[in-house]
Protein backbone atom coordinates (compact mmCIF):
# COMPACT_ATOMS: atom_id res chain seq x y z
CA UNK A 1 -41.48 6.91 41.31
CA UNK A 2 -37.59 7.67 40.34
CA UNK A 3 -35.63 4.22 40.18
CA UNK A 4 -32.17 5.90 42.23
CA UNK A 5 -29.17 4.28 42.66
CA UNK A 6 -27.61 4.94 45.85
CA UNK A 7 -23.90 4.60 44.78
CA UNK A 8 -21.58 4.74 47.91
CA UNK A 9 -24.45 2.29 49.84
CA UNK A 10 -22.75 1.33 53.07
CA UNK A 11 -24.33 -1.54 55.76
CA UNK A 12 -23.62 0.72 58.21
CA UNK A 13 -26.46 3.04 59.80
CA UNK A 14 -24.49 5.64 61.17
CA UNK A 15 -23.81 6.68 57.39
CA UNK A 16 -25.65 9.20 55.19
CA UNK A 17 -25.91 7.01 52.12
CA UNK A 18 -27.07 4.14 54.60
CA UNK A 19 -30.00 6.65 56.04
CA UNK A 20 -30.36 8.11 52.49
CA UNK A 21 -31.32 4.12 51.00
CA UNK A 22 -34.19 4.36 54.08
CA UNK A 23 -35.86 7.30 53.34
CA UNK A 24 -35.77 6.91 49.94
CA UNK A 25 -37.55 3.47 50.08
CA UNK A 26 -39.89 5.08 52.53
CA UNK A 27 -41.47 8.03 50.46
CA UNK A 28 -41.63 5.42 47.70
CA UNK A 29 -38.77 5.33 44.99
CA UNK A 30 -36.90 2.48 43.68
CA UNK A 31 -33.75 2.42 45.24
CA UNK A 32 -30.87 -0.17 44.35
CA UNK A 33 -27.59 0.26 46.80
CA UNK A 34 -24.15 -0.20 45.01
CA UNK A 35 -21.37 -0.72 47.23
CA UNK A 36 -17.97 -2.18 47.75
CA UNK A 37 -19.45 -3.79 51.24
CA UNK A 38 -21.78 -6.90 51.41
CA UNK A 39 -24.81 -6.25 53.37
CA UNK A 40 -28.33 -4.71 53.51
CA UNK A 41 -29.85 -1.44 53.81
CA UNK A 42 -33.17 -2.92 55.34
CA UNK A 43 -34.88 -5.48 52.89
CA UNK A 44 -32.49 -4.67 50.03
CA UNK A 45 -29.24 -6.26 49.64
CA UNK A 46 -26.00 -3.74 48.41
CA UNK A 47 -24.91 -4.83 44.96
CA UNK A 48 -21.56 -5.06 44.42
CA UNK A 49 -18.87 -3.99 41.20
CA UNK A 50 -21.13 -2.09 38.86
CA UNK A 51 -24.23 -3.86 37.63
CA UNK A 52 -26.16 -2.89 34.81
CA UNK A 53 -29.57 -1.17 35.90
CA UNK A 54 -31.98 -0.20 32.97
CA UNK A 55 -34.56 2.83 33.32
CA UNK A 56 -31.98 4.55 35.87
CA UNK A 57 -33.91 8.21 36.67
CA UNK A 58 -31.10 9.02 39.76
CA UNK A 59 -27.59 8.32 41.03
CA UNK A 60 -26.92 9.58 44.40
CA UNK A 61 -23.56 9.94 44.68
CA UNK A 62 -22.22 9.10 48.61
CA UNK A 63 -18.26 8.61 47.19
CA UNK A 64 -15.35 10.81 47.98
CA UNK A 65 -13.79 12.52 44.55
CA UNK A 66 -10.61 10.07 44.92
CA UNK A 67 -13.00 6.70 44.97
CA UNK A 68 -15.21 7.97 42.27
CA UNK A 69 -13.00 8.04 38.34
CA UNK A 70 -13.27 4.35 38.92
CA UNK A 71 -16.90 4.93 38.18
CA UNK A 72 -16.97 7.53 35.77
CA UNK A 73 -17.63 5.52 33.06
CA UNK A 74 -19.99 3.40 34.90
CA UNK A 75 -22.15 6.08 35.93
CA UNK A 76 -22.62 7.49 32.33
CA UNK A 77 -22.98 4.16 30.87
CA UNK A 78 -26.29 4.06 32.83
CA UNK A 79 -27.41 7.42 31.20
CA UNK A 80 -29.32 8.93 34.02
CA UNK A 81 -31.43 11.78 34.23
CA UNK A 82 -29.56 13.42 36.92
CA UNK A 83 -26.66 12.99 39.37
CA UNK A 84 -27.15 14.38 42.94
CA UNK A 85 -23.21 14.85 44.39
CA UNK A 86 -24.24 15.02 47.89
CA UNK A 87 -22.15 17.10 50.34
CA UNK A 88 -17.92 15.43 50.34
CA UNK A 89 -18.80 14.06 46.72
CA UNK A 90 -18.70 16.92 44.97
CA UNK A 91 -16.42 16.92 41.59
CA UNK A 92 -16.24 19.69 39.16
CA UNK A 93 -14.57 16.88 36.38
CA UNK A 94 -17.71 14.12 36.72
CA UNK A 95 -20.00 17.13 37.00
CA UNK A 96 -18.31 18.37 33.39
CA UNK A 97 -18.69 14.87 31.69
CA UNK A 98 -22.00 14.59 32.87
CA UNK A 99 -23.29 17.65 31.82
CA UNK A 100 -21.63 17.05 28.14
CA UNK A 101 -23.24 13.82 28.12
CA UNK A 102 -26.50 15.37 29.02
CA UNK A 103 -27.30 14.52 32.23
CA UNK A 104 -28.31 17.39 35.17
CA UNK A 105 -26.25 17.49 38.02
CA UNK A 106 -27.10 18.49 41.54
CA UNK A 107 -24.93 19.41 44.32
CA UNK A 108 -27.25 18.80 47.07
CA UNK A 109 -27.77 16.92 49.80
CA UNK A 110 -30.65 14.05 48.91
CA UNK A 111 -31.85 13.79 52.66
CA UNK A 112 -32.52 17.60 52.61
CA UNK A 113 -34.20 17.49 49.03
CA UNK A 114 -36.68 14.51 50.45
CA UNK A 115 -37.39 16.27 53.43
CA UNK A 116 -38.81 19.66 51.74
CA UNK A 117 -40.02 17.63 49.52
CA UNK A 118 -38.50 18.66 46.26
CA UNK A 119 -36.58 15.22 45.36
């Protein structure tokens, strides 16, 4: 299945990118949180700062536009397939470099795309 990175992971269940970790798990991807808070999303603990992940298929992207230029380098440094910029994260700029450096954007809503099936 698609190794995602949930970028914007959150301990904190009442959150989208908290629920989004879950489900993902549960119809069977490899999913690696990145946060700025320590914790766990179930059985797997949030990473913190910006950790080199090989083979990286997904980032979903759970970060306002102000908290994400920090990670604009980060992000294409992993050369994903595809960035999802779920509903609040959208950012015409990242969604510019991104496309330049090849990689498919998305703005969608991961949850939605996992429920209809089409993730």
């Amino acid at each position: 299945m698609k190794k995602t990175i949930v970028l914007g992971a959150t301990p904190n269940p009442a959150r989208f990118a908290y629920l989004a970790t879950l489900r993902l798990a549960q119809h069977g991807h490899e999913v690696i949180p990145v946060g700025i808070r320590q914790g766990a999303i179930g059985d797997r603990e949030i990473q913190s700062g910006m950790p080199m992940i090989e083979g990286v298929d997904t980032i979903t992207l759970y970060l306002q536009v102000g908290r994400q230029k920090v990670y604009y380098d980060y992000m294409l440094s992993l050369k994903p397939k595809r960035i999802i910029f779920n509903p609040g994260a959208e950012n015409p700029e990242l969604v510019q470099m991104a496309e330049a450096a090849g990689i498919e954007t998305l703005e969608a809503c991961t949850l939605v795309m996992l429920s209809i099936g089409n993730y």
